[in-house]
C-alpha atoms as a PDB file:
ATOM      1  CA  UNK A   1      54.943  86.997 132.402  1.00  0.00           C
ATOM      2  CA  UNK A   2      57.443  85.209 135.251  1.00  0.00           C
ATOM      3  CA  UNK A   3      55.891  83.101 137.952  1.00  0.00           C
ATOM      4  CA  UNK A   4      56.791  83.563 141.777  1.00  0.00           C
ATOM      5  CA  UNK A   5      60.327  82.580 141.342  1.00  0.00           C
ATOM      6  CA  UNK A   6      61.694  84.478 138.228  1.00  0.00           C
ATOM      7  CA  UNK A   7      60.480  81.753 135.550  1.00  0.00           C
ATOM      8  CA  UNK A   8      58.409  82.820 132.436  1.00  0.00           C
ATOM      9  CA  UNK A   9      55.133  81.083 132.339  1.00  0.00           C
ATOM     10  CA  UNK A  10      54.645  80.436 128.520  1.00  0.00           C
ATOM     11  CA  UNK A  11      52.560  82.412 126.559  1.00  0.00           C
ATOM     12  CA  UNK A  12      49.170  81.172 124.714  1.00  0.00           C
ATOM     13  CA  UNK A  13      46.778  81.727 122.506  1.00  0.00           C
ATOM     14  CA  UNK A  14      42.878  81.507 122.296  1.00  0.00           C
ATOM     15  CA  UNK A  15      40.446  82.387 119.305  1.00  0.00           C
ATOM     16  CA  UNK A  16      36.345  82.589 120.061  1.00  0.00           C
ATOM     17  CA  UNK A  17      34.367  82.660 117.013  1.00  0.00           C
ATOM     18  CA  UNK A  18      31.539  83.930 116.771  1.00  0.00           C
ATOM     19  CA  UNK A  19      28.313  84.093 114.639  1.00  0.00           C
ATOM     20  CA  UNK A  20      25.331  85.374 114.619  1.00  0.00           C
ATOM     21  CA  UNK A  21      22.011  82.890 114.114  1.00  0.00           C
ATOM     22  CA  UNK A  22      18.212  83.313 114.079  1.00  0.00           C
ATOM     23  CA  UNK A  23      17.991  83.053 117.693  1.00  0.00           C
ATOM     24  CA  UNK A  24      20.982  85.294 118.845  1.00  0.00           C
ATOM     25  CA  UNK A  25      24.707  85.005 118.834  1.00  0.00           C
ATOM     26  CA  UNK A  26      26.370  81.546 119.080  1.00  0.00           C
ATOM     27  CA  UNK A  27      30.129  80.918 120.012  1.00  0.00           C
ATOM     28  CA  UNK A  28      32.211  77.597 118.498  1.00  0.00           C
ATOM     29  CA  UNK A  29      32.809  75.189 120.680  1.00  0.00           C
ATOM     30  CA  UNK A  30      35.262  71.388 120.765  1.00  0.00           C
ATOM     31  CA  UNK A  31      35.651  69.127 123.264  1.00  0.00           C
ATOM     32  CA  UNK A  32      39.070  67.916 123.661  1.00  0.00           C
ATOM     33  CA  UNK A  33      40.075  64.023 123.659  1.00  0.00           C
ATOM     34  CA  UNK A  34      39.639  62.479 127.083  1.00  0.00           C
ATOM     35  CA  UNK A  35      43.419  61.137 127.019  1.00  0.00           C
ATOM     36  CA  UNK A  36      44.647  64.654 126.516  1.00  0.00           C
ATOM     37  CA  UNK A  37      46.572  64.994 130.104  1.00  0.00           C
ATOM     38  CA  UNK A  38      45.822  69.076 129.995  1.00  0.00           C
ATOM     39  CA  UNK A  39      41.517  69.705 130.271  1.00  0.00           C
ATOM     40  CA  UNK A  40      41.230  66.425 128.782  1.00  0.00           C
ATOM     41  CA  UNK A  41      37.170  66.391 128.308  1.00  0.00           C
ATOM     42  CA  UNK A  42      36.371  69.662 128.596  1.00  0.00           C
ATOM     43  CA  UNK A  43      34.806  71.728 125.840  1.00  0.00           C
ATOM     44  CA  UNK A  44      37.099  74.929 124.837  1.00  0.00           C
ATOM     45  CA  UNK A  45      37.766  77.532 121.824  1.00  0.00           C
ATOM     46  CA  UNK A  46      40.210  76.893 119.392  1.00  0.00           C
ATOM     47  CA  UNK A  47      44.084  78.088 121.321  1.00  0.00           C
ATOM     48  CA  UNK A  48      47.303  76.325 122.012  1.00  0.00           C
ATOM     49  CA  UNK A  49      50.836  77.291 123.226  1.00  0.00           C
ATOM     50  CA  UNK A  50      52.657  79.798 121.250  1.00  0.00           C
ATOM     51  CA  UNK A  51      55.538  77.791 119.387  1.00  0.00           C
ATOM     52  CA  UNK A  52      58.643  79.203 118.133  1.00  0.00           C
ATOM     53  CA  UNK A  53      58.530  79.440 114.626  1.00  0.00           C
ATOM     54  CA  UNK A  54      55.693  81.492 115.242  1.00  0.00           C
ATOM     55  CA  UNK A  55      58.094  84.353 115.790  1.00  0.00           C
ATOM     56  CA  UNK A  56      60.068  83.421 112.578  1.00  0.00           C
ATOM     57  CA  UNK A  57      60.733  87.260 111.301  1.00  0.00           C
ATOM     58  CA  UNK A  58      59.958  85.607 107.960  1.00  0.00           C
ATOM     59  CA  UNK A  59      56.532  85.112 108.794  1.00  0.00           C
ATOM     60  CA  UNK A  60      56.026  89.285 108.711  1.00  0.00           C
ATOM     61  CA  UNK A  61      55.680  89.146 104.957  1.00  0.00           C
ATOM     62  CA  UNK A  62      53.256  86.804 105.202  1.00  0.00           C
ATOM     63  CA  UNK A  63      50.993  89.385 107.164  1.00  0.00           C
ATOM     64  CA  UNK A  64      48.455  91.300 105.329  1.00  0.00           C
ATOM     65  CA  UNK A  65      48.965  95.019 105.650  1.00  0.00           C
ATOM     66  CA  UNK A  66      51.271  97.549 105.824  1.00  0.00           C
ATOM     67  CA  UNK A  67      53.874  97.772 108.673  1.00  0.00           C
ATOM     68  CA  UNK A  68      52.911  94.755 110.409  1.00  0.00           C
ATOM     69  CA  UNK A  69      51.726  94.482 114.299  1.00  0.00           C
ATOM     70  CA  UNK A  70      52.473  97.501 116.058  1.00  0.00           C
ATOM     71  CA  UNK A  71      54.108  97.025 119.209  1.00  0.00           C
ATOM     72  CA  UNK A  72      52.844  97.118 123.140  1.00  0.00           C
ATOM     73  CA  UNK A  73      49.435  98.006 123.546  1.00  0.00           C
ATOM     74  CA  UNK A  74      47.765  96.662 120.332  1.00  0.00           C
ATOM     75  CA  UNK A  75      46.369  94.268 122.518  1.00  0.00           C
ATOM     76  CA  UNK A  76      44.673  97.092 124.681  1.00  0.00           C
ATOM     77  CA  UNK A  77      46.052  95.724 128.076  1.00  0.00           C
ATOM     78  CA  UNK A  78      46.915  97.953 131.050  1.00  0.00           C
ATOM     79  CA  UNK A  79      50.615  97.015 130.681  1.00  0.00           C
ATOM     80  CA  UNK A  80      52.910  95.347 128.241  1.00  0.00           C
ATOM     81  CA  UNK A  81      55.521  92.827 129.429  1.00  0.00           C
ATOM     82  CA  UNK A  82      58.307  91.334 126.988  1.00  0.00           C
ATOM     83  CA  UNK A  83      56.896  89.485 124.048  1.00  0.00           C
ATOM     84  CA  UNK A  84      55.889  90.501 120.893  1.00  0.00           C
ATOM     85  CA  UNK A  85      52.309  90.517 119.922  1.00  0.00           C
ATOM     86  CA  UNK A  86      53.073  89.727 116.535  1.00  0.00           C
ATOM     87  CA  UNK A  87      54.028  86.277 117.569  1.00  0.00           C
ATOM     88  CA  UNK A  88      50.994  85.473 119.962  1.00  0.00           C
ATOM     89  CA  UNK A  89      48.408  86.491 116.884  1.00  0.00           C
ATOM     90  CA  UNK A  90      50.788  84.369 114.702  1.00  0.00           C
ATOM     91  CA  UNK A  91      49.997  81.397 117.159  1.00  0.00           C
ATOM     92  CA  UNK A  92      46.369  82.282 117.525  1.00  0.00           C
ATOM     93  CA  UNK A  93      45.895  82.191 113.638  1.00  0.00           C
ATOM     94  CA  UNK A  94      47.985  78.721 113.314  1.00  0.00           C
ATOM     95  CA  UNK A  95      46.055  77.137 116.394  1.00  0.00           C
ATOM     96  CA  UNK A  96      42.674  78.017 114.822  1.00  0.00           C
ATOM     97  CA  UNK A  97      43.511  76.207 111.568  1.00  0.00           C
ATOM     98  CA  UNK A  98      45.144  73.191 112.887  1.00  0.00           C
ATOM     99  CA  UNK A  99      42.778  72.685 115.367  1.00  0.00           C
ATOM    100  CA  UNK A 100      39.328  73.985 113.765  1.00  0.00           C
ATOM    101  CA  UNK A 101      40.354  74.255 110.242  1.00  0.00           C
ATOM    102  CA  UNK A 102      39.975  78.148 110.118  1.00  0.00           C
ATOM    103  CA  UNK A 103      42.404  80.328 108.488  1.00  0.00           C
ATOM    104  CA  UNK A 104      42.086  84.126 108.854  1.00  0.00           C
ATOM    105  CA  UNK A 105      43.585  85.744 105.541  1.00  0.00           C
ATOM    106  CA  UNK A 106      43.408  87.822 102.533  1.00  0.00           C
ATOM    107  CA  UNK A 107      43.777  87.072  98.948  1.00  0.00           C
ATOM    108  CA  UNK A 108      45.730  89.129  96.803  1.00  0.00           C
ATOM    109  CA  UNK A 109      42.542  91.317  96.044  1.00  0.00           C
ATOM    110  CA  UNK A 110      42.545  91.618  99.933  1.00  0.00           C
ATOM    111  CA  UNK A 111      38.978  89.453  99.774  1.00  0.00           C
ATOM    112  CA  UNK A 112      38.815  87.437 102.631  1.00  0.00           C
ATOM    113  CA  UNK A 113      40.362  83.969 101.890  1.00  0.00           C
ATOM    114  CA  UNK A 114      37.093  81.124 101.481  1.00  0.00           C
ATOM    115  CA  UNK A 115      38.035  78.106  99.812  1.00  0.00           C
ATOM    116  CA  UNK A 116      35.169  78.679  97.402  1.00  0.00           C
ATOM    117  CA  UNK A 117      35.584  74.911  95.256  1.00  0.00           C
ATOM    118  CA  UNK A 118      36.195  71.061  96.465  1.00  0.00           C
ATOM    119  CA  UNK A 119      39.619  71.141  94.757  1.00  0.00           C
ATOM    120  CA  UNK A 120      40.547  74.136  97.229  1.00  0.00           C
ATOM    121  CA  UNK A 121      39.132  72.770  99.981  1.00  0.00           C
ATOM    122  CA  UNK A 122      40.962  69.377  99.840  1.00  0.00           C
ATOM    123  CA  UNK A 123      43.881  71.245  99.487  1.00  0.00           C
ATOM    124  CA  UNK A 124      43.487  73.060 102.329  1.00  0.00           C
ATOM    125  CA  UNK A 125      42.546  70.008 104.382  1.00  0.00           C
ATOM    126  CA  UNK A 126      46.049  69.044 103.327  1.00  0.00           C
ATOM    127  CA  UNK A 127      47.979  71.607 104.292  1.00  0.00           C
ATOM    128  CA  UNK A 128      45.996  71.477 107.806  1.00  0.00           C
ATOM    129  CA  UNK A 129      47.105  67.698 108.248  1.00  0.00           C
ATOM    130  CA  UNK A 130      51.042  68.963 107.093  1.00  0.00           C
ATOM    131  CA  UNK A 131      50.953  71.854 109.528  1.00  0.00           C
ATOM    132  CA  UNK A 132      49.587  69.757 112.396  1.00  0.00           C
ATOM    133  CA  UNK A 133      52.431  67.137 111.561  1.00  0.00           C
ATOM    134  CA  UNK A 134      54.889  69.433 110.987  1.00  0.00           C
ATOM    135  CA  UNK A 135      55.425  69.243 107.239  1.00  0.00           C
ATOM    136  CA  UNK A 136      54.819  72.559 106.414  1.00  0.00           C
ATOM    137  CA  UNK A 137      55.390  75.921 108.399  1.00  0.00           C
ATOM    138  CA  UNK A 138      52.367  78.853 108.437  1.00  0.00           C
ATOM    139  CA  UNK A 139      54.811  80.917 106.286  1.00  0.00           C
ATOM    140  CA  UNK A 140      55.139  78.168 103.681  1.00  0.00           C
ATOM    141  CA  UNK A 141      50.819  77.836 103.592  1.00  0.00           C
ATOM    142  CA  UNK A 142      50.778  81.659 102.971  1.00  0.00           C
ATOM    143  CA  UNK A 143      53.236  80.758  99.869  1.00  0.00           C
ATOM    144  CA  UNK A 144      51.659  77.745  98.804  1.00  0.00           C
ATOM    145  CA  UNK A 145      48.174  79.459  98.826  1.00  0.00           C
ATOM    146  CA  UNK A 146      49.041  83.089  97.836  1.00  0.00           C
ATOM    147  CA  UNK A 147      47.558  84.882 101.026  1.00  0.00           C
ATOM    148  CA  UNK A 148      48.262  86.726 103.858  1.00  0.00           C
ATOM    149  CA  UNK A 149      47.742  86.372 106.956  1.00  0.00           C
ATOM    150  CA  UNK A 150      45.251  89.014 108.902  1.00  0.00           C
ATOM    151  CA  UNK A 151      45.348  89.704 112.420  1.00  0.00           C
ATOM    152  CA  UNK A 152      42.962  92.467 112.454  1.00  0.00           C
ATOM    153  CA  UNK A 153      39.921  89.696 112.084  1.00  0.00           C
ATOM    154  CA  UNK A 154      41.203  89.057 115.516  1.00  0.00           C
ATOM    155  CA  UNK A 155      39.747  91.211 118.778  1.00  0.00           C
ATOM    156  CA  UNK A 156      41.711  91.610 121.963  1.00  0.00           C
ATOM    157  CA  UNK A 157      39.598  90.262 124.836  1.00  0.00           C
ATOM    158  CA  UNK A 158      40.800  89.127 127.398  1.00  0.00           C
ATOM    159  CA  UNK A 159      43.842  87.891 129.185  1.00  0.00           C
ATOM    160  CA  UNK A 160      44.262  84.808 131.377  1.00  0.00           C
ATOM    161  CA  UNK A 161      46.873  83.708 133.555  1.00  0.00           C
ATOM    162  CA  UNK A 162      46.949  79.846 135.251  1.00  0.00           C
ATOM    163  CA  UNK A 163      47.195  79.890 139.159  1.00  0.00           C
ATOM    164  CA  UNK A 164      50.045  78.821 140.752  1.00  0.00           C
ATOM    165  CA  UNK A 165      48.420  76.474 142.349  1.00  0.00           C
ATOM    166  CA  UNK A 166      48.556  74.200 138.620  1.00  0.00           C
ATOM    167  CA  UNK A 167      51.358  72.257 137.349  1.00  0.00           C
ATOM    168  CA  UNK A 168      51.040  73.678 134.321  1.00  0.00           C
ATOM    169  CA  UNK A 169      50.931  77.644 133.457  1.00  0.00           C
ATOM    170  CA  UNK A 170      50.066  79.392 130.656  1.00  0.00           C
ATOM    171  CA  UNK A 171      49.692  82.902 129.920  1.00  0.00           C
ATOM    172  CA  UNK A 172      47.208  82.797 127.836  1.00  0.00           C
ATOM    173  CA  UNK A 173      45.195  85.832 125.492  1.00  0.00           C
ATOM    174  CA  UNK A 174      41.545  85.712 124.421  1.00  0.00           C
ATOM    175  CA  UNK A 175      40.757  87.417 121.136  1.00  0.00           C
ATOM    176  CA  UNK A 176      37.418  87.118 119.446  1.00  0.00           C
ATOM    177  CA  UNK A 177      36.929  86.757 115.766  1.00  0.00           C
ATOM    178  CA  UNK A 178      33.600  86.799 113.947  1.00  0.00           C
ATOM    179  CA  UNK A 179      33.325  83.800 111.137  1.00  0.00           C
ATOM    180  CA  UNK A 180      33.832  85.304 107.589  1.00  0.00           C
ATOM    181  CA  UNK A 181      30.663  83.703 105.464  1.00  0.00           C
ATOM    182  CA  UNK A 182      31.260  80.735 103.689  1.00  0.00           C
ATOM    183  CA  UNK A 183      33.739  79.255 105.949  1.00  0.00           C
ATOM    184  CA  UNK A 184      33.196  76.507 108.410  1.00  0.00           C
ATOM    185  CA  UNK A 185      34.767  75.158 111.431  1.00  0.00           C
ATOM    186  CA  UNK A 186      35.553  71.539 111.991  1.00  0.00           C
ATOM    187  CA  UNK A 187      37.548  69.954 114.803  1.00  0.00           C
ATOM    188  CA  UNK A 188      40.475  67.968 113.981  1.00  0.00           C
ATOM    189  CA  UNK A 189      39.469  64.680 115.384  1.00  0.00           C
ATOM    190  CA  UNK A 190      43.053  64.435 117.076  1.00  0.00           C
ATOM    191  CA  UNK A 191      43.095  66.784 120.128  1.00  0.00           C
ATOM    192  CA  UNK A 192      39.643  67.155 120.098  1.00  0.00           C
ATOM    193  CA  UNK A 193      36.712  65.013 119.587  1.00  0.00           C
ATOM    194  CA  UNK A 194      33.000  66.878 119.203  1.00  0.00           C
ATOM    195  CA  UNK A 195      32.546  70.168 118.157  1.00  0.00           C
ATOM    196  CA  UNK A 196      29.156  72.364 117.464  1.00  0.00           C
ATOM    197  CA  UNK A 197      27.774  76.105 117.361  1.00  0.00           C
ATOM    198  CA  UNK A 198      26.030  76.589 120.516  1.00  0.00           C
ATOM    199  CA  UNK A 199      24.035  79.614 122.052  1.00  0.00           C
ATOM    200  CA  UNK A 200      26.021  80.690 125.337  1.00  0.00           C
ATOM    201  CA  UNK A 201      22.836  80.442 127.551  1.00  0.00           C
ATOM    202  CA  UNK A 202      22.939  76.993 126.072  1.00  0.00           C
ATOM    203  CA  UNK A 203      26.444  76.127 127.141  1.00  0.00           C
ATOM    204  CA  UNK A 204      25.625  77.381 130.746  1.00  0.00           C
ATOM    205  CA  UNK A 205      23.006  74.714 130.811  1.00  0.00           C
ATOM    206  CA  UNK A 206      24.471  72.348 129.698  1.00  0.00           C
ATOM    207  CA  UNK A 207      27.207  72.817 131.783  1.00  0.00           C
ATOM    208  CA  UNK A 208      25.322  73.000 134.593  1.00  0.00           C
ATOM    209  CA  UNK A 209      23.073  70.142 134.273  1.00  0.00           C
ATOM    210  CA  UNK A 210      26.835  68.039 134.210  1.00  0.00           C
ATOM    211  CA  UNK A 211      26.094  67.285 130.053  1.00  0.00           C
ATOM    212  CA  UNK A 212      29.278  70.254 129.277  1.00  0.00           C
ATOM    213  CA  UNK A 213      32.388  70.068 131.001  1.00  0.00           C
ATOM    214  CA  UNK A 214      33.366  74.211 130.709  1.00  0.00           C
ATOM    215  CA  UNK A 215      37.210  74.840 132.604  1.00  0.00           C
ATOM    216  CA  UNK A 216      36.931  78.456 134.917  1.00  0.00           C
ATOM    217  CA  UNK A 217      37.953  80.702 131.901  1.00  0.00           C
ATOM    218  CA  UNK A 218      35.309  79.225 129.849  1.00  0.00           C
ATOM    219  CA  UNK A 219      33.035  79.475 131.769  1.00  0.00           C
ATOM    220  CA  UNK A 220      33.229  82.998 132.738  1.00  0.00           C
ATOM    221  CA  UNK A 221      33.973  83.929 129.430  1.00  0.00           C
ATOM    222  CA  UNK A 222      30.863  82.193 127.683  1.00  0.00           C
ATOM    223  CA  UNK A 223      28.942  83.867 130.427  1.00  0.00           C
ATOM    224  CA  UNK A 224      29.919  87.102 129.939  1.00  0.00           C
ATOM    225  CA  UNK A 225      29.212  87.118 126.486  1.00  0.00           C
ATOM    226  CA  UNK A 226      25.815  85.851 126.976  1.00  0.00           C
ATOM    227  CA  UNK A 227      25.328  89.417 128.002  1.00  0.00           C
ATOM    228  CA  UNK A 228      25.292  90.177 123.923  1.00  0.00           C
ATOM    229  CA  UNK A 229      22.466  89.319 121.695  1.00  0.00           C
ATOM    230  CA  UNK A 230      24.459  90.489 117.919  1.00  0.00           C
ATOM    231  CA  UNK A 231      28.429  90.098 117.063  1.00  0.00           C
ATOM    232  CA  UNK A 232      28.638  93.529 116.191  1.00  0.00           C
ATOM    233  CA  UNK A 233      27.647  94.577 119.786  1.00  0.00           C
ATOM    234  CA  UNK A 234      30.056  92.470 121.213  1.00  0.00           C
ATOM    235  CA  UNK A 235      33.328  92.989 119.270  1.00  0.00           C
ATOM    236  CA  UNK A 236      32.493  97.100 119.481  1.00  0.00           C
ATOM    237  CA  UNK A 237      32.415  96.734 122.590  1.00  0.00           C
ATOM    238  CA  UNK A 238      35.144  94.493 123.122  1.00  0.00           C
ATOM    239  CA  UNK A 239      37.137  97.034 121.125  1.00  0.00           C
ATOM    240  CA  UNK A 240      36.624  99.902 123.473  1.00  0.00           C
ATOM    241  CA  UNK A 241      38.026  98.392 126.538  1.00  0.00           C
ATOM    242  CA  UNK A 242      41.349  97.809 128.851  1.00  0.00           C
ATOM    243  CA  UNK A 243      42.474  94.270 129.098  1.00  0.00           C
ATOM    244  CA  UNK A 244      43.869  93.260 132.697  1.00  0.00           C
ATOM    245  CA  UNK A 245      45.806  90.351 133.046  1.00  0.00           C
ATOM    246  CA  UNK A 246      43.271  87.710 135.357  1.00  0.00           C
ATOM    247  CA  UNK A 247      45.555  85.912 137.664  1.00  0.00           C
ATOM    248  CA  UNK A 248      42.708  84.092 139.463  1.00  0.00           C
ATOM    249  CA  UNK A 249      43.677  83.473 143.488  1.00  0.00           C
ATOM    250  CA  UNK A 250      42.566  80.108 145.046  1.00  0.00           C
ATOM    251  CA  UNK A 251      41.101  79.662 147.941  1.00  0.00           C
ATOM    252  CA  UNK A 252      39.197  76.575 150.250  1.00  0.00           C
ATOM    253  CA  UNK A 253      36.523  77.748 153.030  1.00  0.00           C
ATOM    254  CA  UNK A 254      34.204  75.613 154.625  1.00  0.00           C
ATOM    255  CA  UNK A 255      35.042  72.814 151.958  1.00  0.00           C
ATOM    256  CA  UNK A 256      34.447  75.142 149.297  1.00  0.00           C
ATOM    257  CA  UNK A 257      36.997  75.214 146.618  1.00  0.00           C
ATOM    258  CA  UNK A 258      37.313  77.437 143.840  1.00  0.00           C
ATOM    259  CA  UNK A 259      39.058  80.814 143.136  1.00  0.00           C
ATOM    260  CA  UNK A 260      38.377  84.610 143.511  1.00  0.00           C
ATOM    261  CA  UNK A 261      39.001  86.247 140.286  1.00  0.00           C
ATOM    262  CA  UNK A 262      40.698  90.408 140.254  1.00  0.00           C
ATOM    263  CA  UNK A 263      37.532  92.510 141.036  1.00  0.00           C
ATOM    264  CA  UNK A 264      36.298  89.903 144.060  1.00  0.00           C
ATOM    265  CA  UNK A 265      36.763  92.477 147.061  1.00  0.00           C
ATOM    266  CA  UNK A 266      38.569  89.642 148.947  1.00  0.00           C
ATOM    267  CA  UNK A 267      41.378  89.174 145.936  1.00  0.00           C
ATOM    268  CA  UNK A 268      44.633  89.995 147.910  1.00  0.00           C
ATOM    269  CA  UNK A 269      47.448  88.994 144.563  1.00  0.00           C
ATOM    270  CA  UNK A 270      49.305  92.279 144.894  1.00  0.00           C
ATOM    271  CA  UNK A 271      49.771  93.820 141.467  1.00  0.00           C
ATOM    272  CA  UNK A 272      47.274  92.551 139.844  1.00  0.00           C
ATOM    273  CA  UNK A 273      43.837  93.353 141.856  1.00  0.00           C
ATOM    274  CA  UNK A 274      40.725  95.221 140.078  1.00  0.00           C
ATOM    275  CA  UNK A 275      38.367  97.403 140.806  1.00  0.00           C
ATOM    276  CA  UNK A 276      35.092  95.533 142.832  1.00  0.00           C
ATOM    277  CA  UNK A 277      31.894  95.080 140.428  1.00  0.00           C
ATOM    278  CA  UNK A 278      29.196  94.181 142.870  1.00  0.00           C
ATOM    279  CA  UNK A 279      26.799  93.214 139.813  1.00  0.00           C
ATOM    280  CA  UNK A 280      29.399  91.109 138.084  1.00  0.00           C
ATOM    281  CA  UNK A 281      30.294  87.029 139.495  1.00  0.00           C
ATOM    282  CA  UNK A 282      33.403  87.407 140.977  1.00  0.00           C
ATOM    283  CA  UNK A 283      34.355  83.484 142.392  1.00  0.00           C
ATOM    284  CA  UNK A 284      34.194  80.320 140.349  1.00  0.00           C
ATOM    285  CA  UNK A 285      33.938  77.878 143.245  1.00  0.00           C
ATOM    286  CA  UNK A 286      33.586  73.561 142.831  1.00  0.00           C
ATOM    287  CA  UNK A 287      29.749  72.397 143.320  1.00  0.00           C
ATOM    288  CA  UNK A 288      28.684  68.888 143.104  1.00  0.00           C
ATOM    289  CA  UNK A 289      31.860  68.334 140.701  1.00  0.00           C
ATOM    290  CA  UNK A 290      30.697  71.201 138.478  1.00  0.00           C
ATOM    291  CA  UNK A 291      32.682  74.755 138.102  1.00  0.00           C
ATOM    292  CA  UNK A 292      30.019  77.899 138.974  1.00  0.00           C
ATOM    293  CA  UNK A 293      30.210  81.376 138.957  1.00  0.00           C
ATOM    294  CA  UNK A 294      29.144  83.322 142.149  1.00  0.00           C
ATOM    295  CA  UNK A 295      29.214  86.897 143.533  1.00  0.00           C
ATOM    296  CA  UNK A 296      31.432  87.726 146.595  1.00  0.00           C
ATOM    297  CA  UNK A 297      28.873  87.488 149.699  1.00  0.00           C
END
C-alpha cells in the first residue's frame, strides 16, 4: 500500500499462535527489549518486516504443496494491491522462527516437522542463531533440514495499517496459526526479552492494571479473540471471513487521545471506512498512560 504522497509503506508480517489449555484458549505472547526504538517494552506476537530474500523465486520449491501460493485473494481481503502473498507468508514463517523458534513445515512424509530428539533440536537452535545473523537463508534451512515450508498452518486474519500520524509505517498482516503438538515457543532473548502462554482475558488484565504493555493492534486483537473459548472455533471462523485493511484515524478531543478504528461511525479516511458495529469497541483512546478500547458514544 502507498502512503498520502505516492510512497509504499512496507509490508509486514504477524503470526498469533494459539493453543488450547484446560481453562480455554491461550495466545503466545514476548515482550520486546526496552532499547528496541520501535514498541520497545511492549508485549507482541511473533512478526517483523518482510525482507527481500523472502521473495527469492528459489524459495517456491521450498514450499510444501503443489502449485505454490495462489495469487490475490488467498488472503481473503476485500482488495488486492501489488505484492505477492507468497512473499509476506515467506516472512511470516521466517519471523516466527527467528524470533520464537517456530518453524511451520512438512517432512518428506508431509508429517508436520517436530524436532522429536536433543541432537535435532540443537541443530535447529543453530540454524535459528545463523538465520537471525544472516548465515543462512530460509531456503538453505529447508535444504539443510529436508522440509518444506507450509503456509496453509497459517490463517488470514487480519490486516493492519500504521497511521500517518507515526514515523514509522508498516503494512502489516495478521494470520493465526494453531501450535502443532510437541513444539514449543521460546523468545530469542535478542529483540525480545519475556515470553509466556497467557489466557486473553488475562492479557486484558494485565494490561489494564499497567503490569502488560499491549500496542492498539494488540490489544484489539487479543480482545477480540477472547470472544473464543476452543482454536477450532476461532480459526473456522476466521476462515469464513473478508479481511479489510484497518487504517486506524487519530484523533484528540477534550484531551483525549487515541484513534477511531473503520467501523467507528465518526471514521471519515475515505476508501477505507466499514460498516458501524454498535456492539463491537470501535476507539482505542490513551487513559492514565494505558491504551483502552471503547465504543463510539
Amino acid at each position: 500500500m502507498k502512503d498520502s504522497s505516492g510512497k509504499t509503506i512496507p509490508s509486514a508480517a504477524t503470526v498469533i499462535m494459539l493453543r488450547d489449555a484446560a481453562a480455554g484458549l491461550e495466545v503466545f505472547l514476548m515482550r520486546r527489549h526496552l532499547n528496541q526504538s520501535f514498541m520497545g517494552g511492549a508485549h507482541v506476537f511473533p512478526g517483523g518486516r518482510v525482507d527481500p530474500g523472502d521473495g527469492d523465486p528459489a524459495l517456491e520449491r521450498a514450499l510444501y504443496g503443489p502449485g505454490g501460493v495462489p495469487p490475490g485473494n488467498s488472503f481473503q481481503e476485500s482488495f488486492w494491491e501489488e505484492g505477492n502473498p507468497q512473499t509476506i507468508l515467506l516472512a511470516a514463517i521466517r519471523e516466527t522462527f527467528e524470533e520464537a523458534g517456530v518453524l511451520f513445515g512438512r517432512d518428506g512424509m508431509g508429517e508436520v516437522f517436530v524436532p522429536g530428539d536433543r541432537v535435532l533440536k540443537e541443530k535447529l537452535e543453530t540454524l535459528r542463531a545463523e538465520l537471525n545473523n544472516g548465515v543462512v537463508t530460509l531456503g538453505g534451512i529447508a535444504a539443510l533440514l529436508d522440509i518444506r515450508f507450509d503456509p496453509g498452518m497459517l490463517v488470514p486474519y487480519a490486516r493492519w495499517i500504521t497511521p500517518e500520524i507515526e514515523k514509522k509505517r508498516f503494512d502489516t498482516r495478521f494470520f493465526l496459526a494453531a501450535l502443532p503438538e510437541g513444539l514449543e515457543p521460546a523468545h530469542d532473548n535478542r529483540e525480545l526479552t519475556e515470553s509466556r502462554w497467557i489466557a486473553p482475558g488475562e492479557a486484558l488484565k494485565k494490561h489494564g492494571r499497567g503490569e502488560m504493555l499491549l500496542m492498539p493492534p494488540t490489544l484489539k486483537t487479543i480482545e477480540e479473540i477472547g470472544n473464543f473459548s476452543h482454536v477450532s472455533a476461532l480459526l473456522d471462523c476466521a476462515r469464513k471471513r473478508t479481511i479489510y485493511p484497518i487504517l486506524p484515524q487519530a484523533f484528540m478531543r477534550d484531551d483525549c487521545f487515541g484513534v477511531l478504528l473503520p467501523h467507528d461511525p465518526e471514521y471519515a479516511i475515505t476508501g477505507h471506512g466499514q460498516p458501524a458495529r454498535p456492539a463491537e469497541t470501535s476507539r482505542i483512546v490513551m487513559r492514565n498512560g494505558i491504551w483502552t478500547t471503547v465504543p463510539a458514544p
